[in-house]
Protein backbone atom coordinates (compact mmCIF):
# COMPACT_ATOMS: atom_id res chain seq x y z
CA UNK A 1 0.00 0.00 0.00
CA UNK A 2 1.42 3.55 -0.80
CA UNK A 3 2.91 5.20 1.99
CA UNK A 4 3.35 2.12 4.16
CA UNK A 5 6.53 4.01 5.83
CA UNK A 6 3.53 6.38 7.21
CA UNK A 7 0.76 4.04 7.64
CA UNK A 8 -2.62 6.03 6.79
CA UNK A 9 -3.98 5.90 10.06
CA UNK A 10 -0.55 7.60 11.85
CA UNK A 11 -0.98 9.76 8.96
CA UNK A 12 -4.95 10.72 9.72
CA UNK A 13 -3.51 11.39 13.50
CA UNK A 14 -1.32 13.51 12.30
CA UNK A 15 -3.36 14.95 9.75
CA UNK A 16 -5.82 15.96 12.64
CA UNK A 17 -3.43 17.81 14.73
CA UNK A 18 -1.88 19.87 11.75
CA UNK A 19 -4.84 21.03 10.89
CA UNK A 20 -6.62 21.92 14.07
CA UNK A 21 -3.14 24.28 14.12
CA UNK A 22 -3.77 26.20 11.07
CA UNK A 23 -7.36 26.14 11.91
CA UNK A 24 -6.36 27.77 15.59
CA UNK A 25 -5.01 30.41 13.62
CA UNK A 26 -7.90 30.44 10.72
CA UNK A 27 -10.27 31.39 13.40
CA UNK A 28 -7.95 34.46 15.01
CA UNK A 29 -7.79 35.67 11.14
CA UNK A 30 -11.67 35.27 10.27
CA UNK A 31 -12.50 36.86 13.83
CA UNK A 32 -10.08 39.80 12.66
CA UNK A 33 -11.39 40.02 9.18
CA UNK A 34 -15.11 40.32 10.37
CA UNK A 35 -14.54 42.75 12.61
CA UNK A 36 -12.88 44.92 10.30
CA UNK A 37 -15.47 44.01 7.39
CA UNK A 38 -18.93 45.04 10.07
CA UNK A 39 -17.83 46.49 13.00
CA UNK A 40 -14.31 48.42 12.97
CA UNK A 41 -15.15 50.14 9.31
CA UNK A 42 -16.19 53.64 9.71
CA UNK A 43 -18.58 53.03 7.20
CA UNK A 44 -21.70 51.01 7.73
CA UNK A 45 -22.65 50.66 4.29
CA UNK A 46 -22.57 47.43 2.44
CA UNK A 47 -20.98 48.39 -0.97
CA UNK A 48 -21.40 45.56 -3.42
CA UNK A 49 -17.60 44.45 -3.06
CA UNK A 50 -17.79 44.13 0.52
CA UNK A 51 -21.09 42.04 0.50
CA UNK A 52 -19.00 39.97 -2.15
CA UNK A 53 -15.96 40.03 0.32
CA UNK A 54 -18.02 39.25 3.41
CA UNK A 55 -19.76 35.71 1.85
CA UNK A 56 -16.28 34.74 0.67
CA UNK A 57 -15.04 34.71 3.91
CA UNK A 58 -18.48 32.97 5.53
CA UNK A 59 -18.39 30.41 2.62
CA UNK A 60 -14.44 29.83 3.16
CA UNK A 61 -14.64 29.69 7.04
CA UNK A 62 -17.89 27.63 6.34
CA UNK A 63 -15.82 24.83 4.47
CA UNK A 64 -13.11 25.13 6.22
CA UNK A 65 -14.63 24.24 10.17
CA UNK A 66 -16.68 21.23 8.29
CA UNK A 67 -13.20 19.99 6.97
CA UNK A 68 -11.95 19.75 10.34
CA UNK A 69 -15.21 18.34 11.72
CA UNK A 70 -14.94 15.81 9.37
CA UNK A 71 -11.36 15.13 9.65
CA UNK A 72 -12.56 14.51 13.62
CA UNK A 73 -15.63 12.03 13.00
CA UNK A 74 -13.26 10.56 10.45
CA UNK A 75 -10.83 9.83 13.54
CA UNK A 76 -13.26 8.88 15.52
CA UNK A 77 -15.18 6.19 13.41
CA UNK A 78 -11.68 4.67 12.93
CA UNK A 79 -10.11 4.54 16.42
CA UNK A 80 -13.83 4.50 18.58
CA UNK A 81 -16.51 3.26 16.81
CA UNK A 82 -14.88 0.86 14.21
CA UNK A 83 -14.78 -2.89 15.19
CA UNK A 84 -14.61 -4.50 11.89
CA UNK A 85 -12.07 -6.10 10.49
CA UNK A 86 -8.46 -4.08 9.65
CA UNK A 87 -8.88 -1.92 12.67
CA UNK A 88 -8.82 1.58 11.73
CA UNK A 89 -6.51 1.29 8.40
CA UNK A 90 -9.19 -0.75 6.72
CA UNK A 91 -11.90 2.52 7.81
CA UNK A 92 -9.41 4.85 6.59
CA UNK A 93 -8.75 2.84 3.16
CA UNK A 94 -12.52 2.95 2.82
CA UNK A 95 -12.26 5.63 0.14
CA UNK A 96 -16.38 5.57 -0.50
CA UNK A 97 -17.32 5.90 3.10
CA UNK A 98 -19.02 9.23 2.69
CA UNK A 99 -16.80 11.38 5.13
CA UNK A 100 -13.74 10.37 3.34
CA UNK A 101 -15.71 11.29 -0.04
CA UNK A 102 -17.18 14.78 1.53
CA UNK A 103 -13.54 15.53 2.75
CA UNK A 104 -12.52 16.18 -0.77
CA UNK A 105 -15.72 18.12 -1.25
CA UNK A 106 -14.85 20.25 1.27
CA UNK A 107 -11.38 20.69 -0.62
CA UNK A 108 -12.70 21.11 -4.18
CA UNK A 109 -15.36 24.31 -2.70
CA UNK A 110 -12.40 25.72 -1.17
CA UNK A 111 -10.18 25.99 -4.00
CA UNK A 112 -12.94 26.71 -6.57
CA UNK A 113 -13.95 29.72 -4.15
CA UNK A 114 -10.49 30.68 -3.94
CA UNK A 115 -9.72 30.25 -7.68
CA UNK A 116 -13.29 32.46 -8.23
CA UNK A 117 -12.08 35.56 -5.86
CA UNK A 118 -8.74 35.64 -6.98
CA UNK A 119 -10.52 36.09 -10.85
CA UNK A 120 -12.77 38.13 -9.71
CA UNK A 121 -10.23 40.80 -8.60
CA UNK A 122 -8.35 39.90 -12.05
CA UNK A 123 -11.64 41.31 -13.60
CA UNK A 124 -11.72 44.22 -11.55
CA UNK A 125 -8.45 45.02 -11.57
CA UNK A 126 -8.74 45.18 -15.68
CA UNK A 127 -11.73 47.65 -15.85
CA UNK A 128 -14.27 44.82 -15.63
CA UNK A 129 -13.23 43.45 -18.92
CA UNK A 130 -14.50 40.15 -19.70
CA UNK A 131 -12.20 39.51 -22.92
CA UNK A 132 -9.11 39.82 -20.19
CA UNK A 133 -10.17 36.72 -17.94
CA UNK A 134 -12.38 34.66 -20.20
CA UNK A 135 -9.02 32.58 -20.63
CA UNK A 136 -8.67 32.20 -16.69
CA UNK A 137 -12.89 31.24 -16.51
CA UNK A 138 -12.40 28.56 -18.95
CA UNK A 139 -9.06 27.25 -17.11
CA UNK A 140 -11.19 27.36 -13.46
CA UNK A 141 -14.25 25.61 -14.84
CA UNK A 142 -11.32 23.02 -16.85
CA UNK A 143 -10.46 22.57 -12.99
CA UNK A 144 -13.88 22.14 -11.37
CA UNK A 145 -14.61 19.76 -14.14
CA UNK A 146 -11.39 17.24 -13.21
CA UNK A 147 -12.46 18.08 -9.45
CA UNK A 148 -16.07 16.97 -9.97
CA UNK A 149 -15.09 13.94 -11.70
CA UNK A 150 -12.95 12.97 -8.36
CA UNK A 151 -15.58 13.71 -6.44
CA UNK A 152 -18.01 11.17 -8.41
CA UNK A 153 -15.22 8.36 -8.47
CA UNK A 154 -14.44 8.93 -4.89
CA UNK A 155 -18.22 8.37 -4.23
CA UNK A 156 -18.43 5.54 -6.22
CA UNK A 157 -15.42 3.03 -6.25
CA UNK A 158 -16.59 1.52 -3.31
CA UNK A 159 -13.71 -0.22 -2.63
CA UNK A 160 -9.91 -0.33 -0.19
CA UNK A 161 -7.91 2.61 -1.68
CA UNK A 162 -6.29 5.42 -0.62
CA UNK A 163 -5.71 8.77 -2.80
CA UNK A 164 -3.31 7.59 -5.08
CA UNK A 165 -5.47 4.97 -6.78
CA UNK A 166 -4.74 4.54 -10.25
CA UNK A 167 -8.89 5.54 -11.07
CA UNK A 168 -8.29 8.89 -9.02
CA UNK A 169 -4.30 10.23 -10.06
CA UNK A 170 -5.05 11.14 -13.38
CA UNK A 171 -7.78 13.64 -12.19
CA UNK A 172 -5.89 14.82 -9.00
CA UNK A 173 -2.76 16.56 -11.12
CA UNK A 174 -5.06 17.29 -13.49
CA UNK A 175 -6.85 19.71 -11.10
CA UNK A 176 -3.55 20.39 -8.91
CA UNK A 177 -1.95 21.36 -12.01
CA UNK A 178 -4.74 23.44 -12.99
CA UNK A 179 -5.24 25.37 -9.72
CA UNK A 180 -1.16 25.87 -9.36
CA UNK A 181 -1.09 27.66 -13.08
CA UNK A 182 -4.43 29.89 -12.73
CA UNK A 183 -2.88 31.26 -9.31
CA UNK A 184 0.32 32.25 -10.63
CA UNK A 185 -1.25 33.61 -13.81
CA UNK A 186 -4.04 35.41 -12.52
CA UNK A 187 -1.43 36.82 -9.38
CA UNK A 188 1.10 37.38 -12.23
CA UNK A 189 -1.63 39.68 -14.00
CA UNK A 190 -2.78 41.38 -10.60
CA UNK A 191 0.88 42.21 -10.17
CA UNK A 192 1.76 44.11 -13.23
CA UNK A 193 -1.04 46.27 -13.49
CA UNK A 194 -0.50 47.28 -10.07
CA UNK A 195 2.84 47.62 -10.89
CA UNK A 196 2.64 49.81 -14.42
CA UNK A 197 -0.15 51.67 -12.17
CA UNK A 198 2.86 52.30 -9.89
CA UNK A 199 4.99 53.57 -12.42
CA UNK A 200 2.44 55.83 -13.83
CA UNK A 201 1.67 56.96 -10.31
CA UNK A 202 5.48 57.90 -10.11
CA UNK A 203 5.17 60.38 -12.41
CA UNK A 204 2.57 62.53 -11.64
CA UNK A 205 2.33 61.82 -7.48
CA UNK A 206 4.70 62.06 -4.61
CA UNK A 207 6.51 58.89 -3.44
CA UNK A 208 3.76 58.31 -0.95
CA UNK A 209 1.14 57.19 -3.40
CA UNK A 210 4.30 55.02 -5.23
CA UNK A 211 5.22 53.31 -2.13
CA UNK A 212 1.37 52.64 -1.01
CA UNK A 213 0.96 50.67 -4.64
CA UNK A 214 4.46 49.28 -3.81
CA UNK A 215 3.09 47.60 -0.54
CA UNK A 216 -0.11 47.15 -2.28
CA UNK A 217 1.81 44.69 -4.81
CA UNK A 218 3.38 43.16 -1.88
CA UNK A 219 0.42 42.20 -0.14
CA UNK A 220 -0.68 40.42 -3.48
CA UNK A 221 2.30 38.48 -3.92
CA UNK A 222 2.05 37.41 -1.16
CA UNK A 223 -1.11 36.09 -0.51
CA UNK A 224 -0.60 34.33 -3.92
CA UNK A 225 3.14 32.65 -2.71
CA UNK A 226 1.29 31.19 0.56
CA UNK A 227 -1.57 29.42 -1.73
CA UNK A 228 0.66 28.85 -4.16
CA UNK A 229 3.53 27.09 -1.62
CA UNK A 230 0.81 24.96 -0.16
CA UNK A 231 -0.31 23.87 -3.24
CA UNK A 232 3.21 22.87 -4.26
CA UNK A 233 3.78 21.07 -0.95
CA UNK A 234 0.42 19.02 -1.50
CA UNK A 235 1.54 18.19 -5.31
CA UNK A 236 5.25 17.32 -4.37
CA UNK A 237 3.75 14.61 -1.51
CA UNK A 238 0.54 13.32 -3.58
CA UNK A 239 3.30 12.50 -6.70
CA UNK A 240 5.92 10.85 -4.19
CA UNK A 241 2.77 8.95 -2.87
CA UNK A 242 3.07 9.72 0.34
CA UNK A 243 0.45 9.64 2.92
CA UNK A 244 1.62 13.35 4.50
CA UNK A 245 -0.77 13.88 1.27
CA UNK A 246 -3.94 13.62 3.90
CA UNK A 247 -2.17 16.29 6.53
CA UNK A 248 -1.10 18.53 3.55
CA UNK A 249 -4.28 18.84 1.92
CA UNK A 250 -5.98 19.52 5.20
CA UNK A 251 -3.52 22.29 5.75
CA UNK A 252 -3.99 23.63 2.49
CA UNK A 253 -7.85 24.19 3.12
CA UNK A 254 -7.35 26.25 5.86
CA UNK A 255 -3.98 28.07 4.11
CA UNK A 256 -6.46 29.23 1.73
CA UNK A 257 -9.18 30.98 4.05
CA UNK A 258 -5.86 32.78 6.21
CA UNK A 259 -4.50 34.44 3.21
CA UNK A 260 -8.04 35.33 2.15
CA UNK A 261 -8.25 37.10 5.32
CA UNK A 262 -4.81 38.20 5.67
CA UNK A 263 -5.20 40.68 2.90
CA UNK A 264 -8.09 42.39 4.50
CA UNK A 265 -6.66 42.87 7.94
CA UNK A 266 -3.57 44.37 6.48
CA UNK A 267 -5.69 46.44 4.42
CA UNK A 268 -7.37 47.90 7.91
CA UNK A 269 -3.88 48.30 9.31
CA UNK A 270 -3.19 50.80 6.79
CA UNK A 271 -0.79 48.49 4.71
CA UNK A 272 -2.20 49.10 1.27
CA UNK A 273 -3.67 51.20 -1.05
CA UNK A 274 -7.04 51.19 -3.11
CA UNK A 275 -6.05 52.84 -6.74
CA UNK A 276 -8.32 53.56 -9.56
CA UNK A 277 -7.51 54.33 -12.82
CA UNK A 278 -9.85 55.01 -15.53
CA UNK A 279 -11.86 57.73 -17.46
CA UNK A 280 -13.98 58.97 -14.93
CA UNK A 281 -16.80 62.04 -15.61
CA UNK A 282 -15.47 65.28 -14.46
CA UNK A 283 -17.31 69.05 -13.35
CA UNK A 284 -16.94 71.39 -16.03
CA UNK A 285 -15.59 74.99 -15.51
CA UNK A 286 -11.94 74.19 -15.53
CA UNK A 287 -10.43 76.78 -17.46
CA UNK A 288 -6.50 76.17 -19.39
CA UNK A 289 -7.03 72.72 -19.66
CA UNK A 290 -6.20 70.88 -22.88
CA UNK A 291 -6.53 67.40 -24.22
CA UNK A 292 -4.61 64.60 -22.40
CA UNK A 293 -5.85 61.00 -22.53
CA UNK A 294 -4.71 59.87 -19.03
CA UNK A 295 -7.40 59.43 -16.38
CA UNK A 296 -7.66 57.90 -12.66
CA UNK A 297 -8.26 58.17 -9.19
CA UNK A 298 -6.16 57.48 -5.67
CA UNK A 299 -7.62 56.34 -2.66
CA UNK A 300 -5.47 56.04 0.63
CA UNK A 301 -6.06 56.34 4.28
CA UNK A 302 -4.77 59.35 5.47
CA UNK A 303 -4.99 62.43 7.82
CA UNK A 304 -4.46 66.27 7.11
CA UNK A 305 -6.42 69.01 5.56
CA UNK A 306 -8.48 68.36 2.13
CA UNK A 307 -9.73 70.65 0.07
CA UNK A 308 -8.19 72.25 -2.88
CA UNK A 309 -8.17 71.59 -6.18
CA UNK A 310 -5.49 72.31 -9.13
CA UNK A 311 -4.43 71.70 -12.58
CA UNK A 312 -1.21 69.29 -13.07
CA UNK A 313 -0.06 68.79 -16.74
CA UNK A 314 -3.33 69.47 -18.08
CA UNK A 315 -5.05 67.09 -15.32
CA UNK A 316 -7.17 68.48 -12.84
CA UNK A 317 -6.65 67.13 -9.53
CA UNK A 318 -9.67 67.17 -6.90
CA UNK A 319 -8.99 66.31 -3.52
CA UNK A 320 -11.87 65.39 -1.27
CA UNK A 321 -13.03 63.86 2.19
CA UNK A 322 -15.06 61.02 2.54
CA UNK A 323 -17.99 62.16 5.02
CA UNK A 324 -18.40 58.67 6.63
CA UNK A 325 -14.54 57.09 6.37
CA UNK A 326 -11.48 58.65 6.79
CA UNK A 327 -10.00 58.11 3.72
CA UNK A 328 -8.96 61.13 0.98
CA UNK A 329 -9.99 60.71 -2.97
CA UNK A 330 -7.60 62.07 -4.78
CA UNK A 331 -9.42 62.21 -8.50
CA UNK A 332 -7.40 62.93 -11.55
CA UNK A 333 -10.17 63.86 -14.19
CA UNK A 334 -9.48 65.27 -17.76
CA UNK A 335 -10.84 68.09 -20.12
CA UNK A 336 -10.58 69.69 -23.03
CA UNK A 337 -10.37 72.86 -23.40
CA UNK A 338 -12.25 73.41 -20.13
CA UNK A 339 -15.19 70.99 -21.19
CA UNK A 340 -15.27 67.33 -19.20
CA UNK A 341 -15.15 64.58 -21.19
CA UNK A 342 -17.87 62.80 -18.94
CA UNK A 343 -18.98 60.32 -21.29
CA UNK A 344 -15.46 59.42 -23.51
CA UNK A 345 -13.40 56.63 -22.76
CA UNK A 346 -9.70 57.45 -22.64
CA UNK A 347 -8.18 55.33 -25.35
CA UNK A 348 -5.73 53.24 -22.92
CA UNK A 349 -7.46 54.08 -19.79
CA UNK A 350 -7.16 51.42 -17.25
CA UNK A 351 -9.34 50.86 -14.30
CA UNK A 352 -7.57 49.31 -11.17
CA UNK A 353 -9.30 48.51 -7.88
CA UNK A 354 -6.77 46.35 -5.70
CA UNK A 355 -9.06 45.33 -2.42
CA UNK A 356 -11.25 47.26 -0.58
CA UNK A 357 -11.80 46.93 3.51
């Protein structure tokens, strides 16, 4: 049997205790990332991307406490309640028995939800441009495809095998291979717009705003090297068919719900910046101001006095105060020849929204 250096029920125990770890620190993270989401925000408005935000995390911390309940009965069944024969090995090698089935469930929502988020700021990020991630849609769906045939076989062999049964590997890297390239494609993507925005920013801004996307694109990497490293981790085990496969991929639920959450509390702590470029509508009445195809807005927590407004290479610059956050918009909207172009889209006008708190 594979792994039979790390029988599967040592590796279950195991499994068990990794993963109530990560989960320890999965709860500190989604306690964090609530609080900042409906009770710390200044605002008490539910914009559209926080209700979007706020049933990620519920769905994520959702799948990722019934993993570890699971992972528990699973233990239990095996070491309490089994009395059949091959002792606990032969429950654990069960692969149809429904909690070892709904175990990779569990898995497969948690990396489709992940894979959906991180498009969905991909498509954000891009101005909402659907030709830019139809090629990342069709790889996730490729991915839930392979998943939900794994899931079906899983439910169905009805017979003593573990993970790396020849009916199940094919599917398995499919899916691990798929998830692995759509995160570091999609982060890849995230990562130079935020970074041209940067050097764009450079020009017209202060290093405060450059440094802000700077930390922004940090934050990003990030988040995508932590899912990403787990993901390796589970891929380099489930090849050498090894049965540190079980702890891994219990680890890697919960990996996947702290980053989530990571990226929002560092938000609140001031870490990051929200930056919007794009052709936005702008107040007429600006007089000496000519043509110039370069549009966009800053948004940054900050303190001081707001209110001016000026002209900066034929860009007029607005800077406002939220009433109900304390947060400054710094708009950059063009004109010509006085008149807004409210309506026009600037030729290579980019919109980019990294997170929002």
């Amino acid at each position: 049997m594979a792994g039979s250096a790390f029988p599967i029920d040592v590796a279950q125990l195991v499994a068990l205790f990794m993963e109530s770890l990560f989960f320890g620190i999965y709860l500190v993270s989604f306690g964090m990332c609530i609080y900042v989401m409906l009770i710390k925000s200044h605002s008490r408005r539910l914009t559209c991307q926080r209700v979007i935000f706020l049933i990620v995390a519920i769905a994520l911390f959702t799948f990722a406490a019934l993993d570890v309940a699971l992972l528990l009965r699973h233990v239990l069944d095996a070491f309490i309640w089994y009395h059949g024969p091959g002792g606990a090995i032969a429950e654990f090698s069960n692969i149809s028995y429904w909690v070892n089935a709904m175990k990779t469930v569990t898995y497969v929502a948690q990396t489709s939800i992940a894979d959906g988020i991180l498009i969905y700021r991909c498509y954000v990020v891009y101005s909402r441009n659907w030709l830019v991630i139809a090629p990342l849609c069709l790889i996730w769906l490729a991915g839930m495809a392979t998943e939900g045939v794994s899931c079906y076989i899983e439910f169905t062999l009805h017979q003593s095998a573990l993970l790396n049964t020849s009916q199940l590997t094919p599917f398995i890297t499919s899916f691990l291979t798929i998830t692995l390239a759509l995160n570091l494609i999609a982060t890849s993507m995230i990562v130079y717009k935020v970074y041209t925005a940067e050097k764009q920013a450079r020009t017209i801004f202060a290093s405060h705003s450059s440094s802000a996307l700077k930390r922004a694109n940090h934050i990003i990497i990030e988040s995508g090297l932590m899912y990403s490293a787990s993901v390796v981790c589970f891929f380099a085990v489930y090849l050498a068919s090894n049965n540190a496969q079980y702890g891994v991929s219990d680890c890697v639920v919960q990996i996947i719900g702290i980053s989530f959450n990571l990226i929002i509390i560092r938000i609140d702590q001031r870490r990051t910046v929200e930056t919007v470029y794009g052709a936005t509508p702008a107040p007429k009445g600006v007089p000496g101001a000519t043509a110039k195809s370069h549009a966009g807005a800053f948004r940054f927590r900050r303190s001081g006095a707001i209110n001016n407004a000026l002209i900066v290479d034929n860009v007029a610059v607005n800077v406002v105060q939220e009433s109900d956050r304390d947060v400054e918009m710094v708009d950059l909207k063009t004109y010509v020849d006085g008149e807004s172009v409210a309506g026009r889209k600037s030729g290579n006008g980019t919109k980019v929204i990294v997170f929002q708190a």
